[in-house]
Protein backbone atom coordinates (compact mmCIF):
# COMPACT_ATOMS: atom_id res chain seq x y z
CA UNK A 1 100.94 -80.50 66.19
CA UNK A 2 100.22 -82.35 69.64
CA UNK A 3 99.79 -79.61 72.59
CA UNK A 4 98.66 -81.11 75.28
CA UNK A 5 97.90 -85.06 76.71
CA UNK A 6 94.95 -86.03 79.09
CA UNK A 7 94.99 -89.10 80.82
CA UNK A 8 92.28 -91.25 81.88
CA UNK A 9 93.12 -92.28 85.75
CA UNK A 10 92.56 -95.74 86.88
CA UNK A 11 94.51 -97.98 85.03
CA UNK A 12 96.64 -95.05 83.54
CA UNK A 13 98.31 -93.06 86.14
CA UNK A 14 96.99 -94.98 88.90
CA UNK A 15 97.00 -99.12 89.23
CA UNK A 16 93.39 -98.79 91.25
CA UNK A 17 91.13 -101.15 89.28
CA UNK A 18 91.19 -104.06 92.13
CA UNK A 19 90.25 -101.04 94.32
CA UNK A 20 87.18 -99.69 93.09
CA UNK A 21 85.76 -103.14 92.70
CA UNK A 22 87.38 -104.50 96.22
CA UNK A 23 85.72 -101.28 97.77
CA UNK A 24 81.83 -101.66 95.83
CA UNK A 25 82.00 -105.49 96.35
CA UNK A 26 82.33 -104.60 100.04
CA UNK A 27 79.31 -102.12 100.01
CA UNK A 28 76.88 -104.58 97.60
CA UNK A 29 77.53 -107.83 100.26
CA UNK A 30 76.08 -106.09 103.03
CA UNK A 31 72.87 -106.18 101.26
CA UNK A 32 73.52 -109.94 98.96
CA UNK A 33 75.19 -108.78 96.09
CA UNK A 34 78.15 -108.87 93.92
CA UNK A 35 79.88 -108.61 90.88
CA UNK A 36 82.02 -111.24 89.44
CA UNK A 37 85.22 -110.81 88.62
CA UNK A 38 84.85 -111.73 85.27
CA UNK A 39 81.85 -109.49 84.83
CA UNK A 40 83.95 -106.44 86.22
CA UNK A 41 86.45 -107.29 83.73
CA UNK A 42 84.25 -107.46 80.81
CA UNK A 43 81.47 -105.40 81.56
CA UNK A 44 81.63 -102.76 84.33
CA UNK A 45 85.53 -101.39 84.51
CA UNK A 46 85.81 -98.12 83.96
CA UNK A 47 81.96 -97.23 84.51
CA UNK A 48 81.14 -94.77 86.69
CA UNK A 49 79.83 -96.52 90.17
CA UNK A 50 76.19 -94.60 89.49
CA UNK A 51 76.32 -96.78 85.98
CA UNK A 52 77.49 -99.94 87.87
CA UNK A 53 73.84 -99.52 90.00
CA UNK A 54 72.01 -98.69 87.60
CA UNK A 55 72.80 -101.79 85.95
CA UNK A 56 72.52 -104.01 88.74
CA UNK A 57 68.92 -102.83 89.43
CA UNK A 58 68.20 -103.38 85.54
CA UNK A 59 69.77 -107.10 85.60
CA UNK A 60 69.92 -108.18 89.50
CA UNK A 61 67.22 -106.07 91.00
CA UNK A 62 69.25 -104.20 93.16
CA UNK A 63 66.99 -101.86 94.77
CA UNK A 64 67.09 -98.45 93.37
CA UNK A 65 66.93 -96.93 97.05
CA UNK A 66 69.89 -98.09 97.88
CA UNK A 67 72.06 -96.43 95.18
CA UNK A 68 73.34 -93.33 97.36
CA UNK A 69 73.89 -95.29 100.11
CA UNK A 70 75.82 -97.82 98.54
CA UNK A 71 77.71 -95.16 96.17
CA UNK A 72 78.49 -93.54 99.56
CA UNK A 73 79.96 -96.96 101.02
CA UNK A 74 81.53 -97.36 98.29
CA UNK A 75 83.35 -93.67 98.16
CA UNK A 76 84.35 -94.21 101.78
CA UNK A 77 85.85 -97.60 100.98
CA UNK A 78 87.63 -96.25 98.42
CA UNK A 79 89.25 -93.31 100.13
CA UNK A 80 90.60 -96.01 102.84
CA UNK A 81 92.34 -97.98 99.96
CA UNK A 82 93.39 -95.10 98.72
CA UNK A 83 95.38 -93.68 101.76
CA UNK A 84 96.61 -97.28 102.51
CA UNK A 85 97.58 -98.05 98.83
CA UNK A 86 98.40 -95.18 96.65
CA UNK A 87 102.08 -94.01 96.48
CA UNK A 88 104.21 -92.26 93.83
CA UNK A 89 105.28 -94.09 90.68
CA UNK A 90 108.73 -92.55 89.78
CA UNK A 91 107.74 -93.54 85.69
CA UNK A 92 104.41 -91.56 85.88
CA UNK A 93 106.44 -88.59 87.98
CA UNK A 94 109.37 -88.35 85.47
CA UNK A 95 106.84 -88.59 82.43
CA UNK A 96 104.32 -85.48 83.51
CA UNK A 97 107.12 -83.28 84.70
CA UNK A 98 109.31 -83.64 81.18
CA UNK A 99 105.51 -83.28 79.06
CA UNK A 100 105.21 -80.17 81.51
CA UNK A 101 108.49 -78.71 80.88
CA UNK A 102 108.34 -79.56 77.28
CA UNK A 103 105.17 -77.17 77.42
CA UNK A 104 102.39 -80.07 76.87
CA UNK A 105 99.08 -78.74 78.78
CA UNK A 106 98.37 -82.33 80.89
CA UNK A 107 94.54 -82.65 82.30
CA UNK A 108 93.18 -85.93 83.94
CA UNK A 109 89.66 -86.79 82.78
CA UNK A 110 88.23 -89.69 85.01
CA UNK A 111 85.25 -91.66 85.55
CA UNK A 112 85.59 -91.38 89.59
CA UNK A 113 84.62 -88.59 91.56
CA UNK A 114 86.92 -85.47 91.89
CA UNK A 115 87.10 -86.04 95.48
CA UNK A 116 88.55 -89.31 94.75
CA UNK A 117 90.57 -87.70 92.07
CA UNK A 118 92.54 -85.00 93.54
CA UNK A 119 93.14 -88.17 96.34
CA UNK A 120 94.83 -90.13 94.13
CA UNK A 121 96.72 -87.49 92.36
CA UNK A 122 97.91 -85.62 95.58
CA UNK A 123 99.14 -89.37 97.14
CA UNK A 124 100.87 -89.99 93.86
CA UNK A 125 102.98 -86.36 93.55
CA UNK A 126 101.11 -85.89 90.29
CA UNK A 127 98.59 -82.71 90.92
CA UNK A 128 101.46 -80.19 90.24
CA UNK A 129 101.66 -81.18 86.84
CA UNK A 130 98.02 -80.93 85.82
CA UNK A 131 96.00 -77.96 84.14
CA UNK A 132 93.52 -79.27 85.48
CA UNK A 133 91.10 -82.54 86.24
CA UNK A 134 87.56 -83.01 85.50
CA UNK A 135 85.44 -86.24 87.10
CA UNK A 136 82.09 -87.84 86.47
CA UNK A 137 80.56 -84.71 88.30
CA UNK A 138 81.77 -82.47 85.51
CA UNK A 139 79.71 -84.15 83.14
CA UNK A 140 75.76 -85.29 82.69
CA UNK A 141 76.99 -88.84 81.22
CA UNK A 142 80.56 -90.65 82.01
CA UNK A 143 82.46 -92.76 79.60
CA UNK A 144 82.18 -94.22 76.98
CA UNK A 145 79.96 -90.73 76.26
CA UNK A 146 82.45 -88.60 75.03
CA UNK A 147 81.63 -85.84 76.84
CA UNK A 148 84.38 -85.57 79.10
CA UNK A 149 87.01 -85.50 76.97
CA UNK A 150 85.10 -82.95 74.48
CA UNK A 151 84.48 -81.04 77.31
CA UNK A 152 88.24 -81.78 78.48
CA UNK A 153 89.41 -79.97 74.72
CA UNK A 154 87.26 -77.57 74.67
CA UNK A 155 89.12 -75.81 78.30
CA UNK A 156 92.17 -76.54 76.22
CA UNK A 157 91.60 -74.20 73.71
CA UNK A 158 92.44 -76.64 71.41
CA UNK A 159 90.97 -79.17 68.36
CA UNK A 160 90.62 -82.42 68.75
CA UNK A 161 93.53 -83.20 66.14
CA UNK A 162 95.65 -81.35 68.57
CA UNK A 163 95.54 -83.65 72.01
CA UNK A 164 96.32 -86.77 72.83
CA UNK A 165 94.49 -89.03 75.15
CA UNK A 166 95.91 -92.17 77.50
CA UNK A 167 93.45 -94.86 78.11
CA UNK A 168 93.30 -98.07 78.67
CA UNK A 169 89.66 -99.67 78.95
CA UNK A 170 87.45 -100.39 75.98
CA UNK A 171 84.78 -97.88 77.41
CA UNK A 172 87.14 -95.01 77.63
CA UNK A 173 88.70 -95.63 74.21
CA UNK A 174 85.15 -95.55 72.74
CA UNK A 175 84.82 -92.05 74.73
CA UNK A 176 87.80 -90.76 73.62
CA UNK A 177 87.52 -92.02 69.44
CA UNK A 178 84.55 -90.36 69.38
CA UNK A 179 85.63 -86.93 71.01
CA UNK A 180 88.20 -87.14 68.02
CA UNK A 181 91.06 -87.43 70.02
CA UNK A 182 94.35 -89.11 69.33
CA UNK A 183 94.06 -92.09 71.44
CA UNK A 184 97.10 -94.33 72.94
CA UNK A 185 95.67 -97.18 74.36
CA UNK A 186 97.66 -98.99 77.10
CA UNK A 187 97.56 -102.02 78.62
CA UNK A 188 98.48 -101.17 82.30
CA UNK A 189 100.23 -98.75 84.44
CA UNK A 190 103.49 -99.81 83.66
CA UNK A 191 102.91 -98.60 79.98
CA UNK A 192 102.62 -95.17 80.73
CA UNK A 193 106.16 -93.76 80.70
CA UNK A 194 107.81 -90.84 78.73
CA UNK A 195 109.13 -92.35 76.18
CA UNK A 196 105.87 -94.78 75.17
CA UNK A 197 104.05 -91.11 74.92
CA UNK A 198 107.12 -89.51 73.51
CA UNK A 199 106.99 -91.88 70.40
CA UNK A 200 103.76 -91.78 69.67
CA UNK A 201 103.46 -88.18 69.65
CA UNK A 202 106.36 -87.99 67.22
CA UNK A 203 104.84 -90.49 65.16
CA UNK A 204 101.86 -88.25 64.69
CA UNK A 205 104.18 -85.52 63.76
CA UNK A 206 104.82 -83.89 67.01
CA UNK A 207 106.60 -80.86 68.01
């Protein structure tokens, strides 16, 4: 029986991809670099910015010095877009507050920092329907390590068998498979709704 759902952020509950890579775009230019759209698409969404670097430095030669400096750009950029951008959805607002009545536990598990977490959730009227969130800082190695969401379960109380997790990018369907989760992968946003989670937590035999 399902008891609770955790939902990956960006791209779930929150239509921020062009953000994050708008706002490190921004902080790599001052010092001659970039990522390509098509590269972002295929290869770094959903990464945690740290993991974006790294990479850069491994294929690009980004220098390795500047990694807190740019991450730190790249937070503050963020934050900006947030405030100016994020707004409540009433699909995601209707769908966590009948889950929450119903008596589903509902965590967010994200890639992005928890200050850029509770942001996002506070501008979109979602935070007072969570258990709780936990962010790349909660764990040694982000997505698609499954250590978040095991780590997500475990505060749950619960087994694997007995959650299900939103996402929608390959590397945090790979995170959440291997945590043992029941995963329902989305395409965008506009996916997420009550009645797309409803369903599929019938179909696995839900309460």
């Amino acid at each position: 029986m399902i008891k609770a759902v955790i939902f990956d952020m960006d791209g779930v509950l929150i239509d921020a991809k062009e953000w994050h890579y708008t706002a490190l775009n921004r902080a790599l230019k001052m010092f001659g670099y970039e990522i390509s759209r098509h590269d972002h698409l295929v290869t770094y969404d959903g990464l945690p910015t740290r993991d974006k670097l790294q990479m850069l430095t491994l294929q690009d030669g980004l220098p390795k010095t500047l990694h807190g400096f740019i991450n730190e750009l790249k937070q503050k950029y963020t934050m900006q877009l947030v405030y100016e951008k994020c707004a409540p959805t009433f699909a995601h607002q209707y769908a966590l507050s009948r889950l929450n009545k119903e008596g589903y536990a509902i965590a967010v598990a994200s890639n992005s920092i928890r200050a850029t977490i509770e942001a996002m959730m506070s501008k979109a009227e979602l935070d007072k329907y969570l258990d709780f969130i936990l962010s790349n800082e909660d764990v040694v190695v982000g997505k698609p390590n499954p250590a978040i969401y095991i780590k997500a379960i475990e505060r749950l109380g619960l087994a694997p068998s007995e959650v299900v997790i939103v996402e929608d990018n390959p590397h945090g369907i790979a995170a959440a498979r291997s945590a043992g989760g029941n995963v329902l992968k989305v395409d965008h946003v506009t996916d997420v709704n009550y009645w797309n989670i409803r369903d599929f937590i019938l179909a696995l035999g839900g309460k």
